[in-house]
N, C-alpha and C. Protein backbone atom coordinates (compact mmCIF):
# COMPACT_ATOMS: atom_id res chain seq x y z
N UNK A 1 -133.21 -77.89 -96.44
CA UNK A 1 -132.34 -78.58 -95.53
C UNK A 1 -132.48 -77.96 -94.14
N UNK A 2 -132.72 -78.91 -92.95
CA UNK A 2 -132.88 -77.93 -91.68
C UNK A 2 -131.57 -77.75 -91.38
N UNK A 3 -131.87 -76.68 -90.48
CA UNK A 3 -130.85 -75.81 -89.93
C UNK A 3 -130.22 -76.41 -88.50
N UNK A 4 -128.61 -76.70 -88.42
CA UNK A 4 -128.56 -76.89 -86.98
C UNK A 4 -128.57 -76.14 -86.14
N UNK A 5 -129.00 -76.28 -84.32
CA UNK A 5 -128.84 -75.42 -83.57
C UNK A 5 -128.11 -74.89 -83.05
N UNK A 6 -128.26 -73.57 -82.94
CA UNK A 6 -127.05 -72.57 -82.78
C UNK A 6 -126.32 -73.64 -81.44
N UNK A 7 -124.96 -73.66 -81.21
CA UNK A 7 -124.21 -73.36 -80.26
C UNK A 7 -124.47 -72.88 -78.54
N UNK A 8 -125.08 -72.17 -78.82
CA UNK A 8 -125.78 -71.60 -77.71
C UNK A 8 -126.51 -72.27 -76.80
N UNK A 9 -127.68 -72.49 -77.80
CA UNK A 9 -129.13 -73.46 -77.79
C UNK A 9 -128.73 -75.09 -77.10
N UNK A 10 -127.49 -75.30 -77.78
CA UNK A 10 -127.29 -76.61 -77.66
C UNK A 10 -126.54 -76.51 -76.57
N UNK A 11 -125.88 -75.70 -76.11
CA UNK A 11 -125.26 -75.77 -74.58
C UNK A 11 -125.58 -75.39 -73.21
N UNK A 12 -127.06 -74.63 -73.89
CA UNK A 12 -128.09 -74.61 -72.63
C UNK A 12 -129.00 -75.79 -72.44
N UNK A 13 -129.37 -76.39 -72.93
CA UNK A 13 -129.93 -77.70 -72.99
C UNK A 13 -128.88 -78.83 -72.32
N UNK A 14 -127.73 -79.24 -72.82
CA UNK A 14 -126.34 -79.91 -72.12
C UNK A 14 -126.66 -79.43 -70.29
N UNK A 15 -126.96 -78.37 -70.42
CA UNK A 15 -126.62 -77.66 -68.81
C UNK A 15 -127.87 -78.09 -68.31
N UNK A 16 -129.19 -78.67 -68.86
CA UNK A 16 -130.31 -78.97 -67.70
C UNK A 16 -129.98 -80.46 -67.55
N UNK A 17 -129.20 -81.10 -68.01
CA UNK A 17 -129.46 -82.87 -67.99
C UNK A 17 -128.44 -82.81 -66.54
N UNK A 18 -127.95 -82.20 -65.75
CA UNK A 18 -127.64 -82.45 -64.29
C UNK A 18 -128.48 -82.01 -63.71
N UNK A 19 -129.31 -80.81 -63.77
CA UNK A 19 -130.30 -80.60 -63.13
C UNK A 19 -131.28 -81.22 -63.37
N UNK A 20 -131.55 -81.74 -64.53
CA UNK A 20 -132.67 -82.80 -64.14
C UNK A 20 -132.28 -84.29 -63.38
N UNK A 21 -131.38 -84.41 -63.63
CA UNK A 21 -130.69 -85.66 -62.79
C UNK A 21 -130.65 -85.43 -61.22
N UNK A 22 -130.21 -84.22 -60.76
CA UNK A 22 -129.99 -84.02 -59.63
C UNK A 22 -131.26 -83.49 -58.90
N UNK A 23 -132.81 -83.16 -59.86
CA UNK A 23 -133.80 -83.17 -59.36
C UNK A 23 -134.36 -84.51 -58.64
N UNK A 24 -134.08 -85.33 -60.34
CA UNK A 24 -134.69 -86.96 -60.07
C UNK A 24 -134.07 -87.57 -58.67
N UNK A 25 -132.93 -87.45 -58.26
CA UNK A 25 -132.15 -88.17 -57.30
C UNK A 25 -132.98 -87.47 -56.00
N UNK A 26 -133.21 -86.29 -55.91
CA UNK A 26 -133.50 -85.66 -55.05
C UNK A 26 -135.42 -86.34 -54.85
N UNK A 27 -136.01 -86.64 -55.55
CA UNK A 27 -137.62 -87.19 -55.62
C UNK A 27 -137.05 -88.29 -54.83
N UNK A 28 -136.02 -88.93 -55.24
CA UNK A 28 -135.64 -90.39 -55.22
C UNK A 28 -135.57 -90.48 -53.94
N UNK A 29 -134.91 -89.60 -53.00
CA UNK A 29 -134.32 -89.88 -51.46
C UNK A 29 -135.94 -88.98 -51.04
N UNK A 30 -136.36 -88.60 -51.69
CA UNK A 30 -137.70 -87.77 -50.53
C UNK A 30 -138.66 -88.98 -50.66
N UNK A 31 -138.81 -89.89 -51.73
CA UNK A 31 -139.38 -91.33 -51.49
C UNK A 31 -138.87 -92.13 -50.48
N UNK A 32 -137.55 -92.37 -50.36
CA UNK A 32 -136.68 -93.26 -49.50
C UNK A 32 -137.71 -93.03 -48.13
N UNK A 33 -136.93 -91.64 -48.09
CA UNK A 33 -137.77 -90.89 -46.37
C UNK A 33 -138.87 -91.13 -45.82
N UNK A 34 -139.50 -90.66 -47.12
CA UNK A 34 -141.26 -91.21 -46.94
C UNK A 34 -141.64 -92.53 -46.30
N UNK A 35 -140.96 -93.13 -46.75
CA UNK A 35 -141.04 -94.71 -47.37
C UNK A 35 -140.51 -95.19 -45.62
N UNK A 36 -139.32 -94.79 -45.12
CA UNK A 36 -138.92 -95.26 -44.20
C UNK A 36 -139.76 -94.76 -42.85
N UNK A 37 -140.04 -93.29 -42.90
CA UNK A 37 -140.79 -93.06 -42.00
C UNK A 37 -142.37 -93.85 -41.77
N UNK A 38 -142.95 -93.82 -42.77
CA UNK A 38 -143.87 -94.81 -43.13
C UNK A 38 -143.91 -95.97 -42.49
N UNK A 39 -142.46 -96.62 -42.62
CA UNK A 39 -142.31 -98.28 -41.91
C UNK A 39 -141.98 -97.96 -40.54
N UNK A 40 -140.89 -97.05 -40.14
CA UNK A 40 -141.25 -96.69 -38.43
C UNK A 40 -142.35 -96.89 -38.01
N UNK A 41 -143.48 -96.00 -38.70
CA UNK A 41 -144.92 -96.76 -37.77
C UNK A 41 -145.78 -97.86 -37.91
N UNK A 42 -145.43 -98.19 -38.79
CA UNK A 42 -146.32 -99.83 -39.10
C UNK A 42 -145.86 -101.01 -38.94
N UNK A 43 -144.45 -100.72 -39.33
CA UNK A 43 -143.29 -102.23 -38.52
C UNK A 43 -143.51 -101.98 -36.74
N UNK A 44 -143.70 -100.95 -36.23
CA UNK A 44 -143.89 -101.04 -34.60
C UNK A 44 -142.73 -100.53 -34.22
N UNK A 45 -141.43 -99.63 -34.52
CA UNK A 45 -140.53 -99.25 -34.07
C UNK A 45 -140.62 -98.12 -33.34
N UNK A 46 -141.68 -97.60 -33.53
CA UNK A 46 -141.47 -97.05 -32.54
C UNK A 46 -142.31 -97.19 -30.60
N UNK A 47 -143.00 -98.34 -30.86
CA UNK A 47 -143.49 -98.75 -29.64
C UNK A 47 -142.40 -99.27 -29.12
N UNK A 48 -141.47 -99.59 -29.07
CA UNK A 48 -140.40 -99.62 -28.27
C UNK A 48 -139.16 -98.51 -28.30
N UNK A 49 -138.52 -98.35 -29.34
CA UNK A 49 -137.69 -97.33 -29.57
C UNK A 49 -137.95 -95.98 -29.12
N UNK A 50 -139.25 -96.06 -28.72
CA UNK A 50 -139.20 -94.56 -28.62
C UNK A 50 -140.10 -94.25 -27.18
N UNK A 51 -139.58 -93.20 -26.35
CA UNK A 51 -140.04 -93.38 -24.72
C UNK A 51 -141.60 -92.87 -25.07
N UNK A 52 -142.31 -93.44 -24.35
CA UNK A 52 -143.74 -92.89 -24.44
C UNK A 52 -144.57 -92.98 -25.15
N UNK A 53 -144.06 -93.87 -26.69
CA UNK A 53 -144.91 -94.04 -27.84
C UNK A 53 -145.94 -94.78 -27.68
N UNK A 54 -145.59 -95.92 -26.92
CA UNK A 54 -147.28 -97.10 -27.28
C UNK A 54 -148.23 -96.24 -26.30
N UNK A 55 -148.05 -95.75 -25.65
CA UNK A 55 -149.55 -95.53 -24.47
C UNK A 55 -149.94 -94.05 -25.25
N UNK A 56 -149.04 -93.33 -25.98
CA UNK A 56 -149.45 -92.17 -26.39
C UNK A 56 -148.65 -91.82 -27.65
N UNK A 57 -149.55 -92.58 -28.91
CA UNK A 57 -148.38 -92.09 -30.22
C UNK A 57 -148.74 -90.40 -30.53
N UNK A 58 -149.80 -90.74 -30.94
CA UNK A 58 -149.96 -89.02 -31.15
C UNK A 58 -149.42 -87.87 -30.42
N UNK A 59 -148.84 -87.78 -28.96
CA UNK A 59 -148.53 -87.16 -28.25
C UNK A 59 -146.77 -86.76 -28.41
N UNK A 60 -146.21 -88.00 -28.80
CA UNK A 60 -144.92 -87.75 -28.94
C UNK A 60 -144.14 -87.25 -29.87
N UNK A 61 -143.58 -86.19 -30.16
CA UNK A 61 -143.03 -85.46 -31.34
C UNK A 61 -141.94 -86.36 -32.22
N UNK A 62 -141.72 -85.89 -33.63
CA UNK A 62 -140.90 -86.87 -34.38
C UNK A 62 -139.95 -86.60 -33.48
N UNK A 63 -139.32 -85.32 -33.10
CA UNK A 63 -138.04 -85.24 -32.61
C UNK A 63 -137.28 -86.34 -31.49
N UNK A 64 -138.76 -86.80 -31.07
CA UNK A 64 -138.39 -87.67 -29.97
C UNK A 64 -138.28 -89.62 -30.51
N UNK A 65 -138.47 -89.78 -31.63
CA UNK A 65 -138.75 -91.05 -32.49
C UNK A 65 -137.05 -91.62 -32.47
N UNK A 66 -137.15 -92.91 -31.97
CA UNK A 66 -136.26 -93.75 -32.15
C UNK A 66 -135.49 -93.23 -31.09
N UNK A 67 -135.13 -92.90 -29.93
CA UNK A 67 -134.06 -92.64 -29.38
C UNK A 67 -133.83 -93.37 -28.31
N UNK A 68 -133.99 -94.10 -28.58
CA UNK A 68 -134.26 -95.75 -27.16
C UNK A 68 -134.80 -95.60 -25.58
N UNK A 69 -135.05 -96.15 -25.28
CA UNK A 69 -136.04 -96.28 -24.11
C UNK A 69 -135.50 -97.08 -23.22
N UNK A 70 -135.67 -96.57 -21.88
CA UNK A 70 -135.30 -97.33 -20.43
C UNK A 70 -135.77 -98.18 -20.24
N UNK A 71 -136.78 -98.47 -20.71
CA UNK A 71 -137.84 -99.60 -20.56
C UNK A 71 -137.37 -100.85 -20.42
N UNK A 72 -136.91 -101.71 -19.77
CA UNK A 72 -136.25 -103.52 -20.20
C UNK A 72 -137.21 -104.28 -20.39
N UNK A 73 -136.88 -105.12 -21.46
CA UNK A 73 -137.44 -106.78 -21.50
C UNK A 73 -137.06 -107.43 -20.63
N UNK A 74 -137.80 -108.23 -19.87
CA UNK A 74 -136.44 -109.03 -19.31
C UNK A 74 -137.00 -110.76 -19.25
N UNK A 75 -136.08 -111.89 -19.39
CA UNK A 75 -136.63 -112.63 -19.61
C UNK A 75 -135.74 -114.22 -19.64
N UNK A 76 -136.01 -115.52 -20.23
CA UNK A 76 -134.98 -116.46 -19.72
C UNK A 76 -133.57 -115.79 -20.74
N UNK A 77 -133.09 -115.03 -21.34
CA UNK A 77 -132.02 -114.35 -22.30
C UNK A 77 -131.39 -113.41 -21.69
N UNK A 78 -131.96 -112.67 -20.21
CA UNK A 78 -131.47 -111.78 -19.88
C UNK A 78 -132.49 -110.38 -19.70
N UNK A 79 -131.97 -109.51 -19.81
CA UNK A 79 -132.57 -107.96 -20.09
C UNK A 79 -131.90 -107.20 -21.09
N UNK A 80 -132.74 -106.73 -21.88
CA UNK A 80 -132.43 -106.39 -23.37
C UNK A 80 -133.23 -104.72 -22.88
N UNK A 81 -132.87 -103.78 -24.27
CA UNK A 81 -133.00 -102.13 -23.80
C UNK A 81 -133.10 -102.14 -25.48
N UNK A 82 -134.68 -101.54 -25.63
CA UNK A 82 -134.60 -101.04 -26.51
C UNK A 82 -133.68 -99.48 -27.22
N UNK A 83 -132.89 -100.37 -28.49
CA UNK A 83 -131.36 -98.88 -28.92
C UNK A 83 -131.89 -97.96 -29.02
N UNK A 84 -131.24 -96.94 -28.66
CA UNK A 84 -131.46 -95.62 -29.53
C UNK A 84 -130.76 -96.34 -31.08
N UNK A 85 -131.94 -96.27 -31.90
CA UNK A 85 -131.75 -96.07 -33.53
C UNK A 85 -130.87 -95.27 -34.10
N UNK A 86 -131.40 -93.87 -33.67
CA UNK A 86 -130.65 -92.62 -34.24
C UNK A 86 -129.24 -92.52 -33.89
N UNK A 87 -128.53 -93.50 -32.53
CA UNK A 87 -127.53 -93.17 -32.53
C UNK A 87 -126.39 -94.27 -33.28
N UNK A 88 -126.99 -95.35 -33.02
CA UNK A 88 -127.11 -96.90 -33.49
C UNK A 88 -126.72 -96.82 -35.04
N UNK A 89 -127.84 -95.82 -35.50
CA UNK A 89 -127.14 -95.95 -37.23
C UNK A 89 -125.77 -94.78 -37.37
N UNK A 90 -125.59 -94.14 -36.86
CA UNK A 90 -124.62 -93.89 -37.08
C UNK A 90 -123.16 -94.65 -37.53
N UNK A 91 -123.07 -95.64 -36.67
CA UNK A 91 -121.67 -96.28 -36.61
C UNK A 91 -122.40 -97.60 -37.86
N UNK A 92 -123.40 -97.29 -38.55
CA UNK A 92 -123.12 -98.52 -39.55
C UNK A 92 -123.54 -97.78 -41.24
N UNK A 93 -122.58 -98.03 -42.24
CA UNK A 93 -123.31 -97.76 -43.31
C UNK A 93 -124.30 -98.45 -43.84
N UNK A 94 -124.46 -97.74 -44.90
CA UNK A 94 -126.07 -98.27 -45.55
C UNK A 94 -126.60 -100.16 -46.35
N UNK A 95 -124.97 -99.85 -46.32
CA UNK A 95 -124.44 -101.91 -47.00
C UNK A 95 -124.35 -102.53 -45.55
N UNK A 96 -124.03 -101.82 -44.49
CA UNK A 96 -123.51 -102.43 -43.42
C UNK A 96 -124.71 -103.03 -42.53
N UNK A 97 -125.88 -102.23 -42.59
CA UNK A 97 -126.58 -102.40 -41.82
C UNK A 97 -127.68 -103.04 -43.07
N UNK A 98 -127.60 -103.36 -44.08
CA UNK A 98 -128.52 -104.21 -44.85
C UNK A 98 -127.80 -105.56 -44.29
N UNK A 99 -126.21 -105.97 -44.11
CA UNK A 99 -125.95 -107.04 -44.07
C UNK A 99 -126.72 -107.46 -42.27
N UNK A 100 -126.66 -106.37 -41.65
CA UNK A 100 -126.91 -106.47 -40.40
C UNK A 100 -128.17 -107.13 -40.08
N UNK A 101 -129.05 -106.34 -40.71
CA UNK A 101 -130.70 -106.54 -40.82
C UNK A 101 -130.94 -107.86 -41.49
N UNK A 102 -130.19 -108.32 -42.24
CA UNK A 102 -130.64 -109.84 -42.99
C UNK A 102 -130.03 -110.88 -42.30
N UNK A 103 -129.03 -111.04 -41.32
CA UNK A 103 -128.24 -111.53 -40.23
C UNK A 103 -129.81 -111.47 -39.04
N UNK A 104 -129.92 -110.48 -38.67
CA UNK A 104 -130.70 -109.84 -37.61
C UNK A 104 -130.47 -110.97 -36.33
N UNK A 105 -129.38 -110.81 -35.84
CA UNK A 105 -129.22 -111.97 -34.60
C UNK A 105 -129.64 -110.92 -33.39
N UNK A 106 -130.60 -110.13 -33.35
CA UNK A 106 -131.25 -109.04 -32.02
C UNK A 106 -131.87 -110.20 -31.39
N UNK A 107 -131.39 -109.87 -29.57
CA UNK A 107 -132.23 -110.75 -28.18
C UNK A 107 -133.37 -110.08 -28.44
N UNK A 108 -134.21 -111.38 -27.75
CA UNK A 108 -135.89 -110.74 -28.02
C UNK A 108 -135.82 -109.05 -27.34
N UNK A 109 -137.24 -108.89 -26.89
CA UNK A 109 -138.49 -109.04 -27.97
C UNK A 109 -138.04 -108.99 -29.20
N UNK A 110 -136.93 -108.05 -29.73
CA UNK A 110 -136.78 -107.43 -31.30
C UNK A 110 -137.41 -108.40 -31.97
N UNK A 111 -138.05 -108.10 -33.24
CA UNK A 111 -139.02 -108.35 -33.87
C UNK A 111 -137.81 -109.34 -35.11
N UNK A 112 -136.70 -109.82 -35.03
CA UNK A 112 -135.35 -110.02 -35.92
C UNK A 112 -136.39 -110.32 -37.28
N UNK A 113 -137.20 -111.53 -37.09
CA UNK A 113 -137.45 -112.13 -37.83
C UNK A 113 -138.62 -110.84 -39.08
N UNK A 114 -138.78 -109.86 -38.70
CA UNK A 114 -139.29 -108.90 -39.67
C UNK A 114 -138.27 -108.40 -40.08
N UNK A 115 -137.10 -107.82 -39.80
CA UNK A 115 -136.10 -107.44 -40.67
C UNK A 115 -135.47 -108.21 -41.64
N UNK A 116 -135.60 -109.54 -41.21
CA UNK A 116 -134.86 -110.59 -42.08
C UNK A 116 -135.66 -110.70 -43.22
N UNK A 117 -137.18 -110.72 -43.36
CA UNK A 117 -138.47 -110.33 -44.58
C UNK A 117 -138.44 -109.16 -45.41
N UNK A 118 -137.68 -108.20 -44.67
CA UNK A 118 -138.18 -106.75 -45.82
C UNK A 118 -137.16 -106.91 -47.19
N UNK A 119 -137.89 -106.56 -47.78
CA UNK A 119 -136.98 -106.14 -49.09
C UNK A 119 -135.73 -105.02 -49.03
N UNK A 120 -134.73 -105.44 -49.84
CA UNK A 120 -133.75 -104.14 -49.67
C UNK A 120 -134.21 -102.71 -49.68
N UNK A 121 -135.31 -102.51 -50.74
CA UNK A 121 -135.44 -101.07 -50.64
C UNK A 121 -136.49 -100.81 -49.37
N UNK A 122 -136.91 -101.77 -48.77
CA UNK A 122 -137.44 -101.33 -47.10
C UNK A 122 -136.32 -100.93 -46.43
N UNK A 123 -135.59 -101.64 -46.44
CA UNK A 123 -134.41 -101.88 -45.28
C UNK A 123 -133.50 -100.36 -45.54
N UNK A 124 -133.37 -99.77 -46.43
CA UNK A 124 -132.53 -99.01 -47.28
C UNK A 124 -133.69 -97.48 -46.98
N UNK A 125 -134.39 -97.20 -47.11
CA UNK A 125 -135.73 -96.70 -46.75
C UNK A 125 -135.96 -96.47 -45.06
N UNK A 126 -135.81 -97.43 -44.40
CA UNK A 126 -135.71 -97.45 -42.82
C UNK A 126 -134.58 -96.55 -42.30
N UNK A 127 -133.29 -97.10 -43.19
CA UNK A 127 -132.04 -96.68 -42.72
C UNK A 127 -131.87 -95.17 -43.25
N UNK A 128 -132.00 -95.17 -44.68
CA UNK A 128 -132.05 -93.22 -44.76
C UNK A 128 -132.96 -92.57 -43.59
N UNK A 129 -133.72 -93.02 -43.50
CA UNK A 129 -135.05 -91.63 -42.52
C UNK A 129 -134.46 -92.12 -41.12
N UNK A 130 -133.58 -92.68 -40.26
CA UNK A 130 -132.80 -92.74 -39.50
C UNK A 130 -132.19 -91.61 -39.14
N UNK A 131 -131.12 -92.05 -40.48
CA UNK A 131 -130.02 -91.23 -40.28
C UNK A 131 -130.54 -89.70 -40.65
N UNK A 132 -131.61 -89.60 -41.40
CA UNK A 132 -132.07 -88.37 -41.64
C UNK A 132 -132.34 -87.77 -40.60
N UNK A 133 -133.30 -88.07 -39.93
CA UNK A 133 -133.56 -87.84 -38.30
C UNK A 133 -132.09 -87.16 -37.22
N UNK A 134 -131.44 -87.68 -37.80
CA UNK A 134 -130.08 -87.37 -36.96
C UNK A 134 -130.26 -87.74 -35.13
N UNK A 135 -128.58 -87.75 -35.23
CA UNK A 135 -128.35 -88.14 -33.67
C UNK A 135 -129.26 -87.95 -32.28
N UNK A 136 -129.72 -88.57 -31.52
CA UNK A 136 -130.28 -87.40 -30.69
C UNK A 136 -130.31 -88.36 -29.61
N UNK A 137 -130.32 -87.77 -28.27
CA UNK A 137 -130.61 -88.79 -27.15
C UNK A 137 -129.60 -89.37 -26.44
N UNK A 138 -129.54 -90.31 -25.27
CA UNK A 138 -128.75 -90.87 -24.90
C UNK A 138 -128.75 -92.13 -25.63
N UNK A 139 -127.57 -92.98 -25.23
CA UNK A 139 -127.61 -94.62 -25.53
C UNK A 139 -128.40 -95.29 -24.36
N UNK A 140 -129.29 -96.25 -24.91
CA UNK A 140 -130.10 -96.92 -23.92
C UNK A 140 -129.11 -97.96 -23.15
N UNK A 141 -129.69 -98.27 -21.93
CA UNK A 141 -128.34 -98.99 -20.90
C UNK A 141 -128.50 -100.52 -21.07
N UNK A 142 -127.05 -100.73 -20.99
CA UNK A 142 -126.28 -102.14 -21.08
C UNK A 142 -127.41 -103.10 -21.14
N UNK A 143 -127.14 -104.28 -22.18
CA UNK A 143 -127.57 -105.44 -21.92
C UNK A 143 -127.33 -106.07 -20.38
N UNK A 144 -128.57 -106.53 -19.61
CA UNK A 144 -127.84 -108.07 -18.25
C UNK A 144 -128.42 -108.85 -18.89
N UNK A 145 -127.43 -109.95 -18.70
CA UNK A 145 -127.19 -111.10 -18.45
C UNK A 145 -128.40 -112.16 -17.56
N UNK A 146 -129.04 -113.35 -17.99
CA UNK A 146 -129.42 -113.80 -16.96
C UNK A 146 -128.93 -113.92 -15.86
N UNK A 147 -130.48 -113.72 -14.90
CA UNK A 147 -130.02 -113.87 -13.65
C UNK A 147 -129.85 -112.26 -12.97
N UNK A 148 -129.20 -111.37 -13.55
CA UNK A 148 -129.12 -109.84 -13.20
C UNK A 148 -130.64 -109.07 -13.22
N UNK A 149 -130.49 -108.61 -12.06
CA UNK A 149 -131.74 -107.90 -11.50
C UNK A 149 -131.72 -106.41 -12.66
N UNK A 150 -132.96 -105.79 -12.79
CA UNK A 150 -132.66 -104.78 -13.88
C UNK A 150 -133.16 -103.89 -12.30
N UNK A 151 -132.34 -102.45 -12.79
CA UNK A 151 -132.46 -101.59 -11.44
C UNK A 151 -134.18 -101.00 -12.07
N UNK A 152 -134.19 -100.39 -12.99
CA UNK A 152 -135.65 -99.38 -13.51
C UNK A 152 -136.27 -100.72 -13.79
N UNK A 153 -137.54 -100.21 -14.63
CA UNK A 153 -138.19 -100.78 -14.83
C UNK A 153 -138.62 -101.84 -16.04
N UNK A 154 -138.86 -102.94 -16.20
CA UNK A 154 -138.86 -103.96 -16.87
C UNK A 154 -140.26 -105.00 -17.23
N UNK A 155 -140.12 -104.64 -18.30
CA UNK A 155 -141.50 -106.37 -18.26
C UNK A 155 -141.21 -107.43 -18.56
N UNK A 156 -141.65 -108.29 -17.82
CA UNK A 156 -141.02 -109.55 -17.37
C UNK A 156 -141.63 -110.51 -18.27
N UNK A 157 -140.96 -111.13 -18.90
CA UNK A 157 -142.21 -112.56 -19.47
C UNK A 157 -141.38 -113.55 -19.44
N UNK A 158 -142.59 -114.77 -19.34
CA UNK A 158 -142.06 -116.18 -18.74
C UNK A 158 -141.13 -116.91 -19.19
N UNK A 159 -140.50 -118.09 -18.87
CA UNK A 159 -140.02 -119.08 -19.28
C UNK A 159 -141.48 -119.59 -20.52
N UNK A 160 -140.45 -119.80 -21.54
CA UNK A 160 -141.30 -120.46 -22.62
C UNK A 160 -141.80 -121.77 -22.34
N UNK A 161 -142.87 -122.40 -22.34
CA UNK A 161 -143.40 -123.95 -22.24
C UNK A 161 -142.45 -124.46 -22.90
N UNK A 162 -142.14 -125.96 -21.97
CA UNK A 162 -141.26 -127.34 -22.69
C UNK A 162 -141.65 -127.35 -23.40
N UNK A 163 -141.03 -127.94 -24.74
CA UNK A 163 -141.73 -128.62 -26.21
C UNK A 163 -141.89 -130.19 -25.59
């Protein structure tokens, strides 16, 4: 007849199933990260979000990724400023800003219509390595309004052709 295991045996074993759980969770969010940092550069966020990126990606440190740019659009909608991200996610949770991103009502350029395509675990993936990144930077300046002159500097594009 086998023997059961001691007491002991069986309550050191009980004691790894959180640590293995709390390993797995931990793989789980270093994928997320991966995963989101990953889409920072291939979705294009950071050719705008971030000062200096398109003319020189390699040059610009992560530290400096996502923290919005002076740069304006400007156009028949107005003048739009690419956000600081990093500060941007702050004020939304992780449900909040999935509902946000599938809404995606952003004035051009923003790319809306790619956020409205990703899958949740993109979107969820984007938003951890954000907030991972933490705060940093100023807030990029006010939306104008058509018609308002932008003081810095701006690229201008046309009135769209009549249909």
């Amino acid at each position: 007849m086998p023997s059961l295991p001691a007491a002991g045996a069986l309550s050191g074993c009980l004691c790894l199933f959180p640590l293995l759980a709390a390993t797995a969770a931990l793989a789980e969010e270093a994928d997320h990260l991966q995963r989101g940092r990953y889409l920072v550069q291939v979705a294009g966020c950071n050719d705008c979000h971030t000062p200096g990126y398109a003319m020189a990606p390699e040059k610009v440190p992560e530290s400096l990724w996502l923290t919005g740019d002076q740069l304006g659009w400007s156009g028949p909608w107005g003048t739009t400023y690419p956000a600081n991200l990093r500060l941007f996610m702050q004020g939304y949770s992780e449900e909040q800003w999935l509902d946000a991103a599938h809404k995606a009502n952003f004035r051009p350029p923003m790319p809306s219509h790619a956020l409205r395509v990703m899958h949740d675990d993109d979107l969820r993936s984007l938003y951890r390595y954000i907030r991972h990144l933490g705060p940093a930077g100023q807030a990029a300046p006010a939306y104008l309004p058509p018609g308002t002159q932008p003081t810095g500097p701006a690229v201008l594009f046309p009135q769209p052709p009549a249909s």
